[in-house]
Each structure stands twice: as C-alpha cells, then as structure tokens.
C-alpha atoms as a PDB file:
ATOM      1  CA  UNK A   1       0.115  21.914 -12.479  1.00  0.00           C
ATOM      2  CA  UNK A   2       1.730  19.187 -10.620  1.00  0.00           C
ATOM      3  CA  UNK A   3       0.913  16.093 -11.973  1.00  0.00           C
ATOM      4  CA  UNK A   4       2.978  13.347 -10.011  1.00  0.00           C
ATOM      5  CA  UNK A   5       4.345  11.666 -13.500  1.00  0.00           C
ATOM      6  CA  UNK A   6       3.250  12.681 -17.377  1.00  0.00           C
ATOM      7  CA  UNK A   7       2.976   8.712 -17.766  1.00  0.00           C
ATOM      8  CA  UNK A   8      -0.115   7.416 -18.181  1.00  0.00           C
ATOM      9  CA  UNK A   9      -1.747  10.664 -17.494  1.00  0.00           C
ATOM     10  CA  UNK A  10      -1.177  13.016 -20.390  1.00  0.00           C
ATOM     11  CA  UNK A  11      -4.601  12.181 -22.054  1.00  0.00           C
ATOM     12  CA  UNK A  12      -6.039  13.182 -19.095  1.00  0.00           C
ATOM     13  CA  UNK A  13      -3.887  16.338 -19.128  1.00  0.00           C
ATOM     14  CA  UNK A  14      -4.152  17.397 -22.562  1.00  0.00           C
ATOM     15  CA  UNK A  15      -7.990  17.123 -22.222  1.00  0.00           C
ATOM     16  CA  UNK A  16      -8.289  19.328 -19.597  1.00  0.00           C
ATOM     17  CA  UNK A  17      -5.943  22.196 -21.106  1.00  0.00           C
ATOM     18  CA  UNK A  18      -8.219  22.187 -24.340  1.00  0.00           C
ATOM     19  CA  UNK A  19     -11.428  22.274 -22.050  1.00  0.00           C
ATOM     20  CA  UNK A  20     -10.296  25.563 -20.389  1.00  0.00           C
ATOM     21  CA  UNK A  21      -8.411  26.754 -23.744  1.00  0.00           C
ATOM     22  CA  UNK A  22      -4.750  26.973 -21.727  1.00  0.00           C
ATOM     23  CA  UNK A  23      -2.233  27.664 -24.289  1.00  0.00           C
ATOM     24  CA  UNK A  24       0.520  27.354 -22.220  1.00  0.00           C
ATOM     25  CA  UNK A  25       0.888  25.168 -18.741  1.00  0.00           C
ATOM     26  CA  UNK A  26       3.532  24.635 -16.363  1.00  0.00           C
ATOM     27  CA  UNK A  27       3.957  21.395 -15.080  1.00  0.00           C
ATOM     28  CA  UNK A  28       5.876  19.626 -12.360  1.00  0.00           C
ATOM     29  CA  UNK A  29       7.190  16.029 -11.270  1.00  0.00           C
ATOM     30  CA  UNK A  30       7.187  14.613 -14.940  1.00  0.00           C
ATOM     31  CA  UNK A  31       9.345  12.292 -14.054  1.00  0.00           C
ATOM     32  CA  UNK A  32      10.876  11.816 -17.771  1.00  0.00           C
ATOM     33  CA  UNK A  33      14.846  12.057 -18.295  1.00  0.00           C
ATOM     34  CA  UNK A  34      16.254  13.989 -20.364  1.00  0.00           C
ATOM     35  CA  UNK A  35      15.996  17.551 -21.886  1.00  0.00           C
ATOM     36  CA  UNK A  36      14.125  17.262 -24.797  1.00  0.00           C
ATOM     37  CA  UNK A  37      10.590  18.575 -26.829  1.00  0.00           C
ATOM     38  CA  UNK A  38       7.883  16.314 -27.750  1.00  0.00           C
ATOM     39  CA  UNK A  39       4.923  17.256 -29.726  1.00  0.00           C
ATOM     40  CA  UNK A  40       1.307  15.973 -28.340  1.00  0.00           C
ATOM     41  CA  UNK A  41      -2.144  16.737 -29.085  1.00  0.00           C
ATOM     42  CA  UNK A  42      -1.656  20.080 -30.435  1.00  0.00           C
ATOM     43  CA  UNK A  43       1.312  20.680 -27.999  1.00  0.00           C
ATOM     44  CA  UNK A  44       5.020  21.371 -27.720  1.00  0.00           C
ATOM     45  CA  UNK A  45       6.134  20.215 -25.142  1.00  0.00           C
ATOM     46  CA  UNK A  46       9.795  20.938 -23.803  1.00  0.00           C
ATOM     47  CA  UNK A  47      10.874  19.274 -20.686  1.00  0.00           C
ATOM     48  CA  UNK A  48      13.746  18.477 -18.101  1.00  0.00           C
ATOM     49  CA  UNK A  49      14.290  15.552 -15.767  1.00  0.00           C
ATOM     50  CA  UNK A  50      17.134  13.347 -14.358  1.00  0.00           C
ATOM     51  CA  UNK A  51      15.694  10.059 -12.813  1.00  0.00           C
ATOM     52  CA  UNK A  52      12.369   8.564 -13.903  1.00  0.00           C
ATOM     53  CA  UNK A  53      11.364   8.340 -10.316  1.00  0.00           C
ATOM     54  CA  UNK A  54      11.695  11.864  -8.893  1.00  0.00           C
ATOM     55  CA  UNK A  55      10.992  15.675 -10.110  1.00  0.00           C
ATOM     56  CA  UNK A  56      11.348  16.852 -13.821  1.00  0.00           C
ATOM     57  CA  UNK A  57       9.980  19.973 -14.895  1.00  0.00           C
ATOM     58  CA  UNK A  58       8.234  21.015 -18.037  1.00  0.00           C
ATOM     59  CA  UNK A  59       6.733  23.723 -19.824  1.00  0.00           C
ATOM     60  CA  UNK A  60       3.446  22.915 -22.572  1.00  0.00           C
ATOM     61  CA  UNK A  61       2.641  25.308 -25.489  1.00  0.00           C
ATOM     62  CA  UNK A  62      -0.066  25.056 -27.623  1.00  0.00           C
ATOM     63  CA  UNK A  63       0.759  24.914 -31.534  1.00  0.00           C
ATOM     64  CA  UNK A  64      -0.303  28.272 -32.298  1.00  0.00           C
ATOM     65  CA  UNK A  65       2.014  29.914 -29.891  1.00  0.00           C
ATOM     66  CA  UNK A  66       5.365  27.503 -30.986  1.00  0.00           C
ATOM     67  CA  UNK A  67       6.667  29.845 -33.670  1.00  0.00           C
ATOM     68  CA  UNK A  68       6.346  32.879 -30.997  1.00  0.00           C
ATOM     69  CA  UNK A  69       9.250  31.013 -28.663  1.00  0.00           C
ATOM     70  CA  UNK A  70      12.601  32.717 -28.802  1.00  0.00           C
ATOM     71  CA  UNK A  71      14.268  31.502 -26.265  1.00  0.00           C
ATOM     72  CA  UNK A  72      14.448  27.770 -24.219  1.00  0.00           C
ATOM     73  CA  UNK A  73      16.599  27.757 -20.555  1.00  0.00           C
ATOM     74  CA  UNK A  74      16.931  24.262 -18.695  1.00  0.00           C
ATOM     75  CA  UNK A  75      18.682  25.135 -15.720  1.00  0.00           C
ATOM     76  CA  UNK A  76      17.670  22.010 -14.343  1.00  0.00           C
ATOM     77  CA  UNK A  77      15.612  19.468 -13.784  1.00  0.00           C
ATOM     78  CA  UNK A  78      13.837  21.851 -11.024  1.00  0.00           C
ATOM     79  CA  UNK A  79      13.899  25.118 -13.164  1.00  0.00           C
ATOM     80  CA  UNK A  80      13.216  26.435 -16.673  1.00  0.00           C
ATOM     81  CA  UNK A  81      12.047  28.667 -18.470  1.00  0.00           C
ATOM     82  CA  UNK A  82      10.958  30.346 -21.841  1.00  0.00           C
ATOM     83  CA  UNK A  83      10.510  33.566 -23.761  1.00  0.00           C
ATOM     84  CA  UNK A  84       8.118  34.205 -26.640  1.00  0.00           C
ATOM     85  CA  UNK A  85       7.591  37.338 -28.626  1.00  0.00           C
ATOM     86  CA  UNK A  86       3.992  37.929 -29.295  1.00  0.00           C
ATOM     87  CA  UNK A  87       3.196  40.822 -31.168  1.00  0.00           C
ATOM     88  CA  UNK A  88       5.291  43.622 -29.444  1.00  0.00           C
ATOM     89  CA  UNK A  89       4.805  41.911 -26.037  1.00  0.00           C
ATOM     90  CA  UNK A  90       7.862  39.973 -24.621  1.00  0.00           C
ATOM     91  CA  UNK A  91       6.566  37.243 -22.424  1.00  0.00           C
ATOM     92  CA  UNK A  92       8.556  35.076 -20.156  1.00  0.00           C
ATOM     93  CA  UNK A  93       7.366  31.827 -18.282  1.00  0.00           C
ATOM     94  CA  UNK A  94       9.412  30.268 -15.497  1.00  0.00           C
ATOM     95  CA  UNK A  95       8.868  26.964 -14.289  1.00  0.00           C
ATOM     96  CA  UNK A  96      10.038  26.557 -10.558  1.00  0.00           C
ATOM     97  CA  UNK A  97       9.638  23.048  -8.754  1.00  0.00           C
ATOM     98  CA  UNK A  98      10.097  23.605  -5.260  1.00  0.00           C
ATOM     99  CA  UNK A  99      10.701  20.557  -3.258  1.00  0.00           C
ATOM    100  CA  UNK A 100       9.397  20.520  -0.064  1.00  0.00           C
ATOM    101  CA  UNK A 101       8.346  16.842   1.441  1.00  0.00           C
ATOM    102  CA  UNK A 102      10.823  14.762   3.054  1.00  0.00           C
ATOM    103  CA  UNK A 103      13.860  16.656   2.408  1.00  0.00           C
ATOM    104  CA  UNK A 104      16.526  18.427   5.421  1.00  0.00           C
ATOM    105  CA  UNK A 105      16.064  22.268   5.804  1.00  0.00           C
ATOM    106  CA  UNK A 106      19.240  22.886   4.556  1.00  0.00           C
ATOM    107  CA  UNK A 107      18.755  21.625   1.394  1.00  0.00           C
ATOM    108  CA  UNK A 108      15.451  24.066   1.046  1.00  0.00           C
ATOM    109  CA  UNK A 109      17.234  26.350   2.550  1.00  0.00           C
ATOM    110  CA  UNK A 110      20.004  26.252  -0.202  1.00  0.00           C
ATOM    111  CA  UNK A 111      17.488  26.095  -3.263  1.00  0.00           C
END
C-alpha cells in the first residue's frame, strides 16, 4: 500500500485494514525518519526512513500476530523485512519500495 506519507493519513489507514480484517500490510513512502516501532490502533508498526520528504518503508502487524515476530531486518529505508513463526509455519514478509519516477536509469538499474 503506498500511501504518499503516514501523516495525517493513518486514521484513514488503520480504518481500512480493520474493514477488510488485514493483519499485516506493507506500506511505502512513509516519509518518517528513523528505524523505529510504534504501536497504533491495534497495530505494531515497525518502520524505516531517512528524510521526512522522500521514501520510508514500513511493515504493520496487527496485535494478535506481534508475539509471532522473530525476526526484524531494516536494510534500508527502501527494504525490510520480517519473519514470524505461526504455528509450525515460518512466514516471511518483505517490503520492497521501488523507485521509479524522476530518477536516471542507472540508478534503477543499480537497485
């Protein structure tokens, strides 16, 4: 889910992932610094970003799931991912921002 910033849209967010009972979301261009987790409206949310005005990635899981999260990798602010253990099921969820707007083909060519 790109959502173009998490500011001033994350009640609008969180009421759609409720609505259609998504436990766990991807979302892109957050545009929040830092690597850090955040809890919000039933959420954990652990996220990755440099400047407040470009890119950030993040990754949402709902509470019920939190406990179930083994592992956390920020590779950047374009790329993370998690691992859970549910039950005897290994699950991993990878976040990938792809930039593509505005920017040289070398530099997509290198990511």
């Amino acid at each position: 889910m790109n959502i173009g910033s998490l500011t001033g849209k994350s009640i609008e967010l969180f009421k759609a992932l409720h609505r259609h009972k998504i436990s766990i979301s991807c979302i892109q261009e957050t545009k929040w610094m830092g690597a850090k987790v955040k809890e919000i409206d039933g959420f954990k949310l652990r996220y990755s970003g440099v400047k407040r005005t470009t890119y950030g990635v993040g990754i949402l899981v709902k509470r019920d799931l939190v406990e179930q999260v083994v592992e956390v990798k920020c590779k950047s602010n374009l790329i993370m991912s998690i691992k859970l253990v549910v039950g005897s099921k290994i699950l991993n969820v990878v976040n990938v921002y792809a930039l593509q707007v505005g920017l040289d083909e070398e530099i997509k060519r290198l990511f």
